[in-house]
N, C-alpha and C. Protein backbone atom coordinates (compact mmCIF):
# COMPACT_ATOMS: atom_id res chain seq x y z
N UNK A 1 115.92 -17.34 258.54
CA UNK A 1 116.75 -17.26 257.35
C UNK A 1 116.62 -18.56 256.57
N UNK A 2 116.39 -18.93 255.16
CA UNK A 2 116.28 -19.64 254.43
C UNK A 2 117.34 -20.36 254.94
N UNK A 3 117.29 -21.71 254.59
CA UNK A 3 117.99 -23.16 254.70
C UNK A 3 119.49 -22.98 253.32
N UNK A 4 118.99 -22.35 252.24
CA UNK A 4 120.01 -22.49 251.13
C UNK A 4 120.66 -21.70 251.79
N UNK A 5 120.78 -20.10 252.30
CA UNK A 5 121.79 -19.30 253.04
C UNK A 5 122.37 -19.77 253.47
N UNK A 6 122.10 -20.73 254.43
CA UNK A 6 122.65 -20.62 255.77
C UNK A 6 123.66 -22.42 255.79
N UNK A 7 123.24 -22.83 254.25
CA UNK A 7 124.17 -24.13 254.02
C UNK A 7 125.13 -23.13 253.23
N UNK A 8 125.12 -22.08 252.76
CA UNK A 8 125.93 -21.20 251.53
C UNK A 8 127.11 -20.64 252.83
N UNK A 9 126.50 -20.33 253.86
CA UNK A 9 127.35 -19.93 254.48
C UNK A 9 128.37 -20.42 255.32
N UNK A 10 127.64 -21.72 255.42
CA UNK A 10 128.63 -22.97 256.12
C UNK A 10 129.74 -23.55 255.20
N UNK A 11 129.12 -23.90 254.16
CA UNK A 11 130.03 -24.09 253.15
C UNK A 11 131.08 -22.84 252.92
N UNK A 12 130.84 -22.24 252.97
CA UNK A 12 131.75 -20.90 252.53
C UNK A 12 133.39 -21.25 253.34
N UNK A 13 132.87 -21.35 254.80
CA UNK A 13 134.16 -20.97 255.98
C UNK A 13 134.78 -22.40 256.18
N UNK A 14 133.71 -23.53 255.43
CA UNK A 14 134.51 -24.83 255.92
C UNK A 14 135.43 -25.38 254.81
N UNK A 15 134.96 -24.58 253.40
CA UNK A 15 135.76 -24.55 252.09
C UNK A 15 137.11 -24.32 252.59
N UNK A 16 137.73 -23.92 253.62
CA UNK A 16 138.67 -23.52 253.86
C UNK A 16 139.69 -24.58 254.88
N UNK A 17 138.86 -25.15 255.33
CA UNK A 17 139.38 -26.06 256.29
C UNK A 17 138.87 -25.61 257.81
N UNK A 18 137.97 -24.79 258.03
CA UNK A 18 137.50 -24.53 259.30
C UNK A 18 136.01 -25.52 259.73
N UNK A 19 135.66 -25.36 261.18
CA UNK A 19 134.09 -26.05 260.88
C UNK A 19 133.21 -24.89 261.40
N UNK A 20 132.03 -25.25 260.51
CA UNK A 20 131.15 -24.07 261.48
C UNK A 20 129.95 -24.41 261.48
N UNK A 21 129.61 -24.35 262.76
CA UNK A 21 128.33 -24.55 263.48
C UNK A 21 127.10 -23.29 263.38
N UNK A 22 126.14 -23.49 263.23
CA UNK A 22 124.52 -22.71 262.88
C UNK A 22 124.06 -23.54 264.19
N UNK A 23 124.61 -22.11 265.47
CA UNK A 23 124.26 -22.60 267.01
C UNK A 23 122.75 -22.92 267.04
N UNK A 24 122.52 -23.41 267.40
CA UNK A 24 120.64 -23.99 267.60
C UNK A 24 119.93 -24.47 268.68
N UNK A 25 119.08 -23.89 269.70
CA UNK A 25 118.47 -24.86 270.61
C UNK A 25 119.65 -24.82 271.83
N UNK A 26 119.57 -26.15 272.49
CA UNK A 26 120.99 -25.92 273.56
C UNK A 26 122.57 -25.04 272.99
N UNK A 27 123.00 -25.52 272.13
CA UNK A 27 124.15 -24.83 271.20
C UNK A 27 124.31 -23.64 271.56
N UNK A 28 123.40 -22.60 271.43
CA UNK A 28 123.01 -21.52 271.32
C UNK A 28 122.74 -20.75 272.66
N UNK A 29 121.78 -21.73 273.64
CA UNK A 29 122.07 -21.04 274.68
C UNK A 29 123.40 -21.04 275.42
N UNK A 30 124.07 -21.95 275.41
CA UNK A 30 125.60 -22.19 275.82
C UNK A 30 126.78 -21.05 275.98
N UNK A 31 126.29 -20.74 273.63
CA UNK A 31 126.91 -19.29 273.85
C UNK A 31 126.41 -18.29 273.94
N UNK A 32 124.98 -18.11 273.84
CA UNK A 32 124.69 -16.66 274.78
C UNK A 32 124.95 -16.71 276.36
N UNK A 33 125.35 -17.97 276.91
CA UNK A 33 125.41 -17.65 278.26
C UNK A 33 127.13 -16.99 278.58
N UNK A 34 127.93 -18.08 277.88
CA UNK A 34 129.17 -17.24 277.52
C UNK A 34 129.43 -15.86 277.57
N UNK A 35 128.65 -15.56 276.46
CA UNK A 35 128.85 -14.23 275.88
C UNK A 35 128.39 -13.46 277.63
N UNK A 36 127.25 -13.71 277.68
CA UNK A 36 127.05 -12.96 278.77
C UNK A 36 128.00 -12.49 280.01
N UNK A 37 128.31 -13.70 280.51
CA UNK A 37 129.29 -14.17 281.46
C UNK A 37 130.85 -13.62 281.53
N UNK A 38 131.07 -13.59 279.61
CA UNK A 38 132.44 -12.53 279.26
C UNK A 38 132.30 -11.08 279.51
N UNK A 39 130.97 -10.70 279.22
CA UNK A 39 130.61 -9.25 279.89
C UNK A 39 130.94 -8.43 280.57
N UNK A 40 130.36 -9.61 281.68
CA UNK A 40 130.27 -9.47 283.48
C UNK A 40 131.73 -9.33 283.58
N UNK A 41 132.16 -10.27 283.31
CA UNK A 41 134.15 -10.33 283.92
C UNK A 41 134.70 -9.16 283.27
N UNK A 42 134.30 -9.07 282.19
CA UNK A 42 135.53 -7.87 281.50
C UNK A 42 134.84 -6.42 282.40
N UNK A 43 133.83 -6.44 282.79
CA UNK A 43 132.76 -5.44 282.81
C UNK A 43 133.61 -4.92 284.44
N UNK A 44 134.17 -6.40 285.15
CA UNK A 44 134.71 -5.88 286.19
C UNK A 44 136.08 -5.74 286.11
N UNK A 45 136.75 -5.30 285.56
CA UNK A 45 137.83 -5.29 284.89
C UNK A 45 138.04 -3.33 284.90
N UNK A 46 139.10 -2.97 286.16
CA UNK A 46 138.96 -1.41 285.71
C UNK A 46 140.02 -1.44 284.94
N UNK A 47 141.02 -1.93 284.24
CA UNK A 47 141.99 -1.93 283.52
C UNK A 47 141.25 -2.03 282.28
N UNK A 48 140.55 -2.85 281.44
CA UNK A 48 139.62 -3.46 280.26
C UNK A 48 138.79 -2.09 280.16
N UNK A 49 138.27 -1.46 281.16
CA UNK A 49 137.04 -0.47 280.55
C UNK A 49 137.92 0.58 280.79
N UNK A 50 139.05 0.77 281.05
CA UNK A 50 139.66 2.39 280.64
C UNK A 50 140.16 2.21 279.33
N UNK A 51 141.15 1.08 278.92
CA UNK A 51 141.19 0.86 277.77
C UNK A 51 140.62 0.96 276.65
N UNK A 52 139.72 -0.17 276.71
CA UNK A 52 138.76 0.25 275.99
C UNK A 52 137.88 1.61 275.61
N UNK A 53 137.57 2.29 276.47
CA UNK A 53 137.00 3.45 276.26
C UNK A 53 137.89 4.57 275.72
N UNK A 54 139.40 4.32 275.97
CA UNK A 54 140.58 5.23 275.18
C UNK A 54 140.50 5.09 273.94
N UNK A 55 139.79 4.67 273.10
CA UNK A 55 140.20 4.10 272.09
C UNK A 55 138.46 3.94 270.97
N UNK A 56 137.42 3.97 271.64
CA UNK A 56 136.04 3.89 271.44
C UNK A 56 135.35 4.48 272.14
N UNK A 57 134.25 4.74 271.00
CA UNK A 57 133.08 5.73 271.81
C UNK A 57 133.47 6.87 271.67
N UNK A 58 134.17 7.70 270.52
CA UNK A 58 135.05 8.52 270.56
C UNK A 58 133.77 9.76 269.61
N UNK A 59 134.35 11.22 269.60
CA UNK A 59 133.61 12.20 268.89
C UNK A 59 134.05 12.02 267.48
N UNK A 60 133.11 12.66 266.87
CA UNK A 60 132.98 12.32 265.30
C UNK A 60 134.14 13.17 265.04
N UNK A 61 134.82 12.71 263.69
CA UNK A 61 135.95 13.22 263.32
C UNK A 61 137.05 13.39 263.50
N UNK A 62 137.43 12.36 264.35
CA UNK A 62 138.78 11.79 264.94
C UNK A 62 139.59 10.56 263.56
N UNK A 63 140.88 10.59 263.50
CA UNK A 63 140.97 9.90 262.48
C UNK A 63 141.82 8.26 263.34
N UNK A 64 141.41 8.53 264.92
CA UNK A 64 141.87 7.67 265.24
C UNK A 64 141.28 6.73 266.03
N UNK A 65 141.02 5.57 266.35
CA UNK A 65 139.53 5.07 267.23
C UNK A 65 138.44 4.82 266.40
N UNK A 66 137.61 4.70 266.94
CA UNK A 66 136.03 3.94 266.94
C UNK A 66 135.50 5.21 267.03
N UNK A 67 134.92 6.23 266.37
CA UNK A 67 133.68 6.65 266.95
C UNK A 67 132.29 6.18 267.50
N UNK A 68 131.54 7.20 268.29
CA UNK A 68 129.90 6.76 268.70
C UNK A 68 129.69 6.18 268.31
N UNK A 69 129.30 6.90 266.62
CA UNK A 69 127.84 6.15 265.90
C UNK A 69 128.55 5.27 265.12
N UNK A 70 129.68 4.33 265.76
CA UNK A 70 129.83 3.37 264.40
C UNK A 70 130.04 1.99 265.36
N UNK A 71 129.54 2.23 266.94
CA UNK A 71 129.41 1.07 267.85
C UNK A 71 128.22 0.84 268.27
N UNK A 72 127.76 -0.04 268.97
CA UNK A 72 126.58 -0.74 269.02
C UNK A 72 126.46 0.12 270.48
N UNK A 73 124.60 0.45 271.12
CA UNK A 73 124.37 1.31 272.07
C UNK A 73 124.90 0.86 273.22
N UNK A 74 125.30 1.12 274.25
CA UNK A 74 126.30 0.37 275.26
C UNK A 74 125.09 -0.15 276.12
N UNK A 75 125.22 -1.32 276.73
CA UNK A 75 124.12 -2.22 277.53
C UNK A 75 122.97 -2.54 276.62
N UNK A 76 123.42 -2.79 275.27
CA UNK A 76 122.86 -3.57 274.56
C UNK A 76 122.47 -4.94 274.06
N UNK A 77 121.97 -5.76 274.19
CA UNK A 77 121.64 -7.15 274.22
C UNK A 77 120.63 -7.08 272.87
N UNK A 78 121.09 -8.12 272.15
CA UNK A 78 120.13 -8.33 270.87
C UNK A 78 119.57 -9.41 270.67
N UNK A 79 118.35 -10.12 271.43
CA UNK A 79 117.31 -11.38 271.42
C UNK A 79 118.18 -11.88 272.91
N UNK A 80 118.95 -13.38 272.17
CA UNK A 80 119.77 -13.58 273.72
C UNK A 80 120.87 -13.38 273.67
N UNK A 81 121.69 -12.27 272.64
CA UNK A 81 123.19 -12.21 272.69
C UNK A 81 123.49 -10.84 273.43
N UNK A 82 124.44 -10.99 274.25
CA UNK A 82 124.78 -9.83 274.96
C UNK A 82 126.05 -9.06 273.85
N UNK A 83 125.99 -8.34 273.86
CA UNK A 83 127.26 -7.43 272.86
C UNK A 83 128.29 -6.76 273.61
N UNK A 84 129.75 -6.62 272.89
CA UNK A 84 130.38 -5.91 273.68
C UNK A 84 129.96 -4.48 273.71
N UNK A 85 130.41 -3.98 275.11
CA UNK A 85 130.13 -2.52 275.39
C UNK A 85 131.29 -1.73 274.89
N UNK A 86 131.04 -0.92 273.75
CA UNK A 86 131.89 -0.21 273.61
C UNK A 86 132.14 0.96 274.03
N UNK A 87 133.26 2.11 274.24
CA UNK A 87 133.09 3.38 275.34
C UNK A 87 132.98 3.66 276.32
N UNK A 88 132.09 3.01 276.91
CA UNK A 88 131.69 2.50 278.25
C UNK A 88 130.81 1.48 278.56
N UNK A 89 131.38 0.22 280.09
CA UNK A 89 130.41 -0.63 280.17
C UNK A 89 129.56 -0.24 280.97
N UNK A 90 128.38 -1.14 280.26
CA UNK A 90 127.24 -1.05 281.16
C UNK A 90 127.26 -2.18 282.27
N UNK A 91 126.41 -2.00 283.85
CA UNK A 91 126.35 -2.47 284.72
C UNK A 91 125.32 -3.55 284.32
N UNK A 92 124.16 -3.33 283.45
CA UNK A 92 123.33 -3.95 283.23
C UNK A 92 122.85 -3.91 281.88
N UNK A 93 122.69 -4.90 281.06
CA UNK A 93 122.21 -5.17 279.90
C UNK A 93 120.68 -5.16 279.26
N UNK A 94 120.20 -4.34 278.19
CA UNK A 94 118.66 -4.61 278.22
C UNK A 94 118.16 -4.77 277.06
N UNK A 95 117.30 -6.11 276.65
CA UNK A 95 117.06 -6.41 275.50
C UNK A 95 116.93 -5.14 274.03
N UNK A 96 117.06 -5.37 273.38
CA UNK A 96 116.76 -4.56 272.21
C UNK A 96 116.30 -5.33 270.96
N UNK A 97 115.39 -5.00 270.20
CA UNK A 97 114.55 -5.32 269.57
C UNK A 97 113.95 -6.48 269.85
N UNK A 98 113.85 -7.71 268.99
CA UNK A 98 113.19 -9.18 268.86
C UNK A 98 113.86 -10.17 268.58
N UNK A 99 113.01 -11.43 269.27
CA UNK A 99 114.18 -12.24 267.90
C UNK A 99 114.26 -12.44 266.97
N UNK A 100 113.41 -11.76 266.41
CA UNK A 100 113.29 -11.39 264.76
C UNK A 100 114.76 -11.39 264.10
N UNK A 101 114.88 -10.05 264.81
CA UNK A 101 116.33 -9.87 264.40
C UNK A 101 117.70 -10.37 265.64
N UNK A 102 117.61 -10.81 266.26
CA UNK A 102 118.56 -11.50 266.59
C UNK A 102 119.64 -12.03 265.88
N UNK A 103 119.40 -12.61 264.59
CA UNK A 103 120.08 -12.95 263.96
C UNK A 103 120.68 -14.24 264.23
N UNK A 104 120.89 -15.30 263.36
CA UNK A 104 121.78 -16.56 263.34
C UNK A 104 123.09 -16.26 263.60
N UNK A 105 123.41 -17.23 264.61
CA UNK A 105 124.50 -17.09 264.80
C UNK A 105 125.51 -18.79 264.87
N UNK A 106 126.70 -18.34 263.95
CA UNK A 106 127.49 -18.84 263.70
C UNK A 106 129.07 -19.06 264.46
N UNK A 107 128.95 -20.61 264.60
CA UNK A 107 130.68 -20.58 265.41
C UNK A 107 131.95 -21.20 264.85
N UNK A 108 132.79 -20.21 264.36
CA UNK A 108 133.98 -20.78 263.71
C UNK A 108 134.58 -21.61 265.03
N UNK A 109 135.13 -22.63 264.31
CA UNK A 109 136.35 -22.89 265.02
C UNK A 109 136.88 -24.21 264.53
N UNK A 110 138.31 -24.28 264.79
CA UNK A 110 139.12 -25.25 264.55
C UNK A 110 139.29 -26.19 264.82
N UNK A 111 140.04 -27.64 264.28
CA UNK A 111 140.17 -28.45 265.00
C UNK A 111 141.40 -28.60 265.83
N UNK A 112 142.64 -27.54 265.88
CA UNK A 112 143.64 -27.34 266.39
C UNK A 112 144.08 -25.47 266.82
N UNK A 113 144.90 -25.41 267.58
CA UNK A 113 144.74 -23.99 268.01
C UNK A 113 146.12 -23.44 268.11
N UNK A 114 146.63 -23.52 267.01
CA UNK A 114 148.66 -23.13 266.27
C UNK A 114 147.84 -22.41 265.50
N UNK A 115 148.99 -21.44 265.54
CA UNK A 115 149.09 -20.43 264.72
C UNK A 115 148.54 -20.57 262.98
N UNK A 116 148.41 -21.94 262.90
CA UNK A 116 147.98 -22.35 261.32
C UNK A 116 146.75 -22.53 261.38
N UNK A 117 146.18 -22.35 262.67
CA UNK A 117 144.54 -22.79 262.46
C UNK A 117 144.32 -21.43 262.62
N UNK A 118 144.87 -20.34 262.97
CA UNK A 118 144.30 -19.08 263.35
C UNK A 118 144.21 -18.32 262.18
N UNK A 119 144.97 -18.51 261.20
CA UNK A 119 144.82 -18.04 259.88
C UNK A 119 143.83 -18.64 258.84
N UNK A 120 143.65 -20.58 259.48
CA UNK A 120 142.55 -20.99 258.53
C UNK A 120 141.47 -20.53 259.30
N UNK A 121 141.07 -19.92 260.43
CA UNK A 121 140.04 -19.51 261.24
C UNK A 121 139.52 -18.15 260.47
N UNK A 122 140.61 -17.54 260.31
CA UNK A 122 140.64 -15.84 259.63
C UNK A 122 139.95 -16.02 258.36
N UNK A 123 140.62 -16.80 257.65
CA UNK A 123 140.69 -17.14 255.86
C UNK A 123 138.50 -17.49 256.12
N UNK A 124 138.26 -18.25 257.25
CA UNK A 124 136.63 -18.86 256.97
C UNK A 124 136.04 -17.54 257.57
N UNK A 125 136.56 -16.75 258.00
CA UNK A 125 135.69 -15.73 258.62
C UNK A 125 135.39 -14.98 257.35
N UNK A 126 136.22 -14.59 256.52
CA UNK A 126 136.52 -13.24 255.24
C UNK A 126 135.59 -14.27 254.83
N UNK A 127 135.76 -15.89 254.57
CA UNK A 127 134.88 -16.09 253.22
C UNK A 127 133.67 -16.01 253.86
N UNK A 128 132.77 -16.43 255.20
CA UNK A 128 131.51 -16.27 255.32
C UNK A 128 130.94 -14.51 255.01
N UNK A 129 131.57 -13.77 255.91
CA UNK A 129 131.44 -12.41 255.68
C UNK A 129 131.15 -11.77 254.33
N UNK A 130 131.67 -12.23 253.59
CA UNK A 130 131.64 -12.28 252.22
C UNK A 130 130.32 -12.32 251.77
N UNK A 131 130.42 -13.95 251.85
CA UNK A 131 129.23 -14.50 251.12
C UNK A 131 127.67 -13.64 251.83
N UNK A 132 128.22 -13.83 253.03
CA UNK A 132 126.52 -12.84 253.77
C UNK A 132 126.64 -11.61 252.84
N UNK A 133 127.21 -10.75 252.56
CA UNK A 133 127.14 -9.20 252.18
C UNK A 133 126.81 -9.69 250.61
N UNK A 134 127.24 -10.96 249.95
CA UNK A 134 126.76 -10.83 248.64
C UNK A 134 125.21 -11.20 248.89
N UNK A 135 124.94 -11.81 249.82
CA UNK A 135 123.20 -12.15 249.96
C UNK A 135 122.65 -11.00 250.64
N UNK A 136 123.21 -10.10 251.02
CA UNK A 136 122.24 -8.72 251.03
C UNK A 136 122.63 -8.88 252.91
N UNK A 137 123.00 -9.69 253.73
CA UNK A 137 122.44 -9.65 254.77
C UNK A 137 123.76 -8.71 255.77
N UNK A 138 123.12 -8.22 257.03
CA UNK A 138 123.80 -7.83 257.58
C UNK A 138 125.23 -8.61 258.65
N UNK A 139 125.89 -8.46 259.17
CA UNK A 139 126.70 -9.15 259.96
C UNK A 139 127.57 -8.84 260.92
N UNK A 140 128.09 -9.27 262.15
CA UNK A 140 128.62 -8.63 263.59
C UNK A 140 129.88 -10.01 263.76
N UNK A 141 130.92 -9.89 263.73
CA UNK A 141 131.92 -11.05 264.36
C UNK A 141 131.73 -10.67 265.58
N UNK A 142 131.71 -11.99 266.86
CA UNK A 142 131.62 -11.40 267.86
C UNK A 142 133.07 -12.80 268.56
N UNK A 143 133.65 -12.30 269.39
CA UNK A 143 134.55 -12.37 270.38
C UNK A 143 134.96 -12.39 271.65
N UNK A 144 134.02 -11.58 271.99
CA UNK A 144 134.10 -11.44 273.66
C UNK A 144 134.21 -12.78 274.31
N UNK A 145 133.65 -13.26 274.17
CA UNK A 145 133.15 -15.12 274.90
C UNK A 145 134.78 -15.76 274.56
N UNK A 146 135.88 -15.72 273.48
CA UNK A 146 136.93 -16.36 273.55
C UNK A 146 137.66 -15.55 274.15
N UNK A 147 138.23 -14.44 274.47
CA UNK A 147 139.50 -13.45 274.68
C UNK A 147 139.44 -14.05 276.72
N UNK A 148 138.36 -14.57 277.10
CA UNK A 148 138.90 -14.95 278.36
C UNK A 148 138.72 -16.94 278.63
N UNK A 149 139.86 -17.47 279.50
CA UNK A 149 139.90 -18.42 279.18
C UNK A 149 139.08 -19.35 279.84
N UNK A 150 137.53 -18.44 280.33
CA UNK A 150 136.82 -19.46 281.54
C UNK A 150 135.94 -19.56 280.43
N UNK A 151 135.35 -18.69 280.21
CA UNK A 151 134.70 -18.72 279.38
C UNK A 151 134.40 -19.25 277.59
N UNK A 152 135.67 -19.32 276.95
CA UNK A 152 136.07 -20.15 275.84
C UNK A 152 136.38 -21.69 276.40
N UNK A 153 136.79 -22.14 277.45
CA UNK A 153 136.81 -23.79 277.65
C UNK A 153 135.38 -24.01 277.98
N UNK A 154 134.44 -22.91 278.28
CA UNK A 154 132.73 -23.42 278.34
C UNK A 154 132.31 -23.99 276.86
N UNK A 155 132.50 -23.14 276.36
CA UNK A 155 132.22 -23.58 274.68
C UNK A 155 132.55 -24.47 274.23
N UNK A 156 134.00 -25.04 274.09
CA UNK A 156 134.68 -25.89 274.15
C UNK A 156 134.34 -27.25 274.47
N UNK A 157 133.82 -27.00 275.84
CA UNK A 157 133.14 -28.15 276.28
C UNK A 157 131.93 -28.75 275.60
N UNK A 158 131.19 -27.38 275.87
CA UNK A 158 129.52 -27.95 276.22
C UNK A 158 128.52 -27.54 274.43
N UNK A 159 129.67 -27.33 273.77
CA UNK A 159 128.82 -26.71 271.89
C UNK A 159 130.08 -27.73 271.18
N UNK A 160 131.05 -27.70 271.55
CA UNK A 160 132.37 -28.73 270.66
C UNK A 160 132.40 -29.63 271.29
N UNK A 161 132.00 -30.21 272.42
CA UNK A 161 131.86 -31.43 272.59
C UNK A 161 133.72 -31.57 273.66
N UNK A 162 134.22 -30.67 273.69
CA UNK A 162 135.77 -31.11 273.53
C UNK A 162 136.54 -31.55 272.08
N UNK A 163 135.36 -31.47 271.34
CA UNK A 163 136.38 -31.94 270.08
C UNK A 163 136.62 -30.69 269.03
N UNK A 164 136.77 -29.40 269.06
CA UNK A 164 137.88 -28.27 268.16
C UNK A 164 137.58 -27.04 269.53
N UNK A 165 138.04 -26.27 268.32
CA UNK A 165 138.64 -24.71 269.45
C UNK A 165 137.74 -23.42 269.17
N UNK A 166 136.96 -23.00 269.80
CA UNK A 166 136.05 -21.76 269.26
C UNK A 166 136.98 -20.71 269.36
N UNK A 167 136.96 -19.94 268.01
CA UNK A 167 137.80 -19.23 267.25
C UNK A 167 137.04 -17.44 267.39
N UNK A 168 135.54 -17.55 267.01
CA UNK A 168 134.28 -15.74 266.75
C UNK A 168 133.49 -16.94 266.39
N UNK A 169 132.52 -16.15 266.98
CA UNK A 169 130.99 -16.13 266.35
C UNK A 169 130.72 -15.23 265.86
N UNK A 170 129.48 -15.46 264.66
CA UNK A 170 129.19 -14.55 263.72
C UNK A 170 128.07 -14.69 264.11
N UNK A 171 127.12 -13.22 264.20
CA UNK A 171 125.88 -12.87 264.24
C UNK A 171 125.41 -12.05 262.68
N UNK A 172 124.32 -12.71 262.28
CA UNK A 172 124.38 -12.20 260.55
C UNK A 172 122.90 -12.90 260.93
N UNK A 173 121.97 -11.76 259.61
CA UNK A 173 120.54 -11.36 259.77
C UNK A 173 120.46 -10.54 259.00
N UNK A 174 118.87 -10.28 258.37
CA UNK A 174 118.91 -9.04 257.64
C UNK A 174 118.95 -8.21 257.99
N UNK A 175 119.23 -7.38 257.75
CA UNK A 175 119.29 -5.92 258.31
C UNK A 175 118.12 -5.00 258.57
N UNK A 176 117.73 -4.47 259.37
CA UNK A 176 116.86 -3.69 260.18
C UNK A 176 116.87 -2.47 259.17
N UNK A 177 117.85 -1.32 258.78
CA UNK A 177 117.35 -0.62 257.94
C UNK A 177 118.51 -0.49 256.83
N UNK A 178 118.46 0.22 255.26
CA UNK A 178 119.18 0.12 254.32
C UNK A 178 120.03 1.44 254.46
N UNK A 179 120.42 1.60 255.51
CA UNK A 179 121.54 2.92 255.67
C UNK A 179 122.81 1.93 255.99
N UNK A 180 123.95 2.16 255.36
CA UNK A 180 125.28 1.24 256.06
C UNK A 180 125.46 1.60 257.14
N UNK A 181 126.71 1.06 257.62
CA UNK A 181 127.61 1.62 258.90
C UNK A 181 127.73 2.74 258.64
N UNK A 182 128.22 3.46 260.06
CA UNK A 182 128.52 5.14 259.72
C UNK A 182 129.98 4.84 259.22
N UNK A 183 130.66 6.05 258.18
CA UNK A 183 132.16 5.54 257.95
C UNK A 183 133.11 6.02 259.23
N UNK A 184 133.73 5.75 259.47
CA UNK A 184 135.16 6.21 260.37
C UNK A 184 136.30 6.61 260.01
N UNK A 185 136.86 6.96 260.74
CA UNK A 185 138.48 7.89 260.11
C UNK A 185 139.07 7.07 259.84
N UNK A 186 140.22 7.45 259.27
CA UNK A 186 141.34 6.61 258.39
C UNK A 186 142.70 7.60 258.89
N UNK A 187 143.68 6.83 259.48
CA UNK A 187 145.31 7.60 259.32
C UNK A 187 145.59 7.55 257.57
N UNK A 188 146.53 8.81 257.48
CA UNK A 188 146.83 8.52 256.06
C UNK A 188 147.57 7.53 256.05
N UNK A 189 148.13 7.08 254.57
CA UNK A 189 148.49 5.45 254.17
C UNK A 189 150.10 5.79 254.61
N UNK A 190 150.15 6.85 254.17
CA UNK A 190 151.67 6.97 254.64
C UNK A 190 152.49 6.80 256.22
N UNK A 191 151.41 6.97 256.87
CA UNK A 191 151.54 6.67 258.54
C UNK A 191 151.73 5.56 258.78
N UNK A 192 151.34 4.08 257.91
CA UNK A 192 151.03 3.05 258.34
C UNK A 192 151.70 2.13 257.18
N UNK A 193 152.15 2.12 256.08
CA UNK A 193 152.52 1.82 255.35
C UNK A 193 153.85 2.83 254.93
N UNK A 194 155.03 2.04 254.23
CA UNK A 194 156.04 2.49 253.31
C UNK A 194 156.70 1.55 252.12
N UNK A 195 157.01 2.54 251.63
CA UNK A 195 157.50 1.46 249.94
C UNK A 195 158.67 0.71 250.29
N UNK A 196 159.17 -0.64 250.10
CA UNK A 196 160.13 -1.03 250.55
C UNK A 196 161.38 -0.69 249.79
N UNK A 197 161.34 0.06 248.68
CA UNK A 197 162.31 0.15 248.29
C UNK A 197 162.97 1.70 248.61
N UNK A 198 162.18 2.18 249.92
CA UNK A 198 163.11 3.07 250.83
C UNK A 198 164.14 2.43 251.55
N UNK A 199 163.78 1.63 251.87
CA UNK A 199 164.83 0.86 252.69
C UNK A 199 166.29 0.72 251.70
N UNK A 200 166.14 1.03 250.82
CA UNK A 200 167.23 0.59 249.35
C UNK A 200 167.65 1.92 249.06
N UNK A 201 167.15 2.84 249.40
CA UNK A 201 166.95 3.93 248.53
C UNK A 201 168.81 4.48 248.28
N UNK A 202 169.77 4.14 249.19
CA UNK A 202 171.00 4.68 248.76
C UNK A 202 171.78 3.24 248.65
């Protein structure tokens, strides 16, 4: 990926008050080993994969959940990033495509971890996301590697030095082909939303 992108995109999430790292070289393997490692643990987890699978990996035309075709193939690995399994985990992971497309990957995170950095964490995610989709390119927030806490103090350590808090990584690349995501269901607005001036209404 060009050098102007990929300063467009740093700039984007740190405009905000976040920092973000364009993992590289050691950096990089650190958190694909993470990522991996979050896998394995959640992977043994029979509480995590019933859950999860209640909820994803679901048949088309449900207006509730994740369907199939709008998650990544389960025991999927893309160059050296392992992905979460959605629907069901896999026991074993197996490369898919190149590192062509692997994609750059990016690590938000803070220099503090209150509730005020989690929103300036949010606020740099929307603006990188952003900026990738106005440059045409594709993009994946990924998570798995923070939601457990052996695995986020690895990062912590050995890519931040000990000095901020890994928040998602972003995997962003061009895109492989010009079809979008598949769309997914929607609850109506009324399920999930109401006018506040029901609450008034007598």
């Amino acid at each position: 990926m060009p050098s102007r992108i990929l300063d467009e995109l740093v700039l984007a999430g740190e405009e905000v008050g976040a920092k973000v790292l364009v993992a590289e070289g050691d950096d990089r393997y650190a958190l694909a080993r993470a990522f991996a490692k979050a896998a394995a643990l959640h992977g043994a987890q029979e509480e995590y994969r019933a859950e999860l699978a209640a909820w994803t990996g679901l048949s088309e035309g449900t207006a509730v959940g994740v369907p199939e075709s709008a998650v990544p193939k389960a025991g999927a690995q893309y160059g050296d990033i392992v992905l979460r399994d959605f629907g069901r985990v896999a026991i074993a992971h197996e490369e898919t495509g190149s590192a062509q497309n692997a994609g750059c990957i990016l690590l938000v995170s803070t220099s503090t971890d209150d509730p005020v950095a989690h929103l300036i964490a949010g606020e740099a995610i929307s603006a990188v996301l952003c900026t990738a989709e106005l440059e045409g390119l594709a993009s994946s927030p990924l998570s798995e590697a923070f939601e457990i806490e052996q695995t986020r103090n690895a990062v912590h350590r050995e890519v931040l030095a000990d000095a901020g808090y890994p928040q998602v990584a972003l995997r962003i690349g061009w895109p492989t082909t010009a079809r979008g995501p598949s769309p997914t269901g929607r609850r109506p607005v009324h399920e999930l939303l109401h006018d506040l001036l029901d609450d008034h209404a007598d």
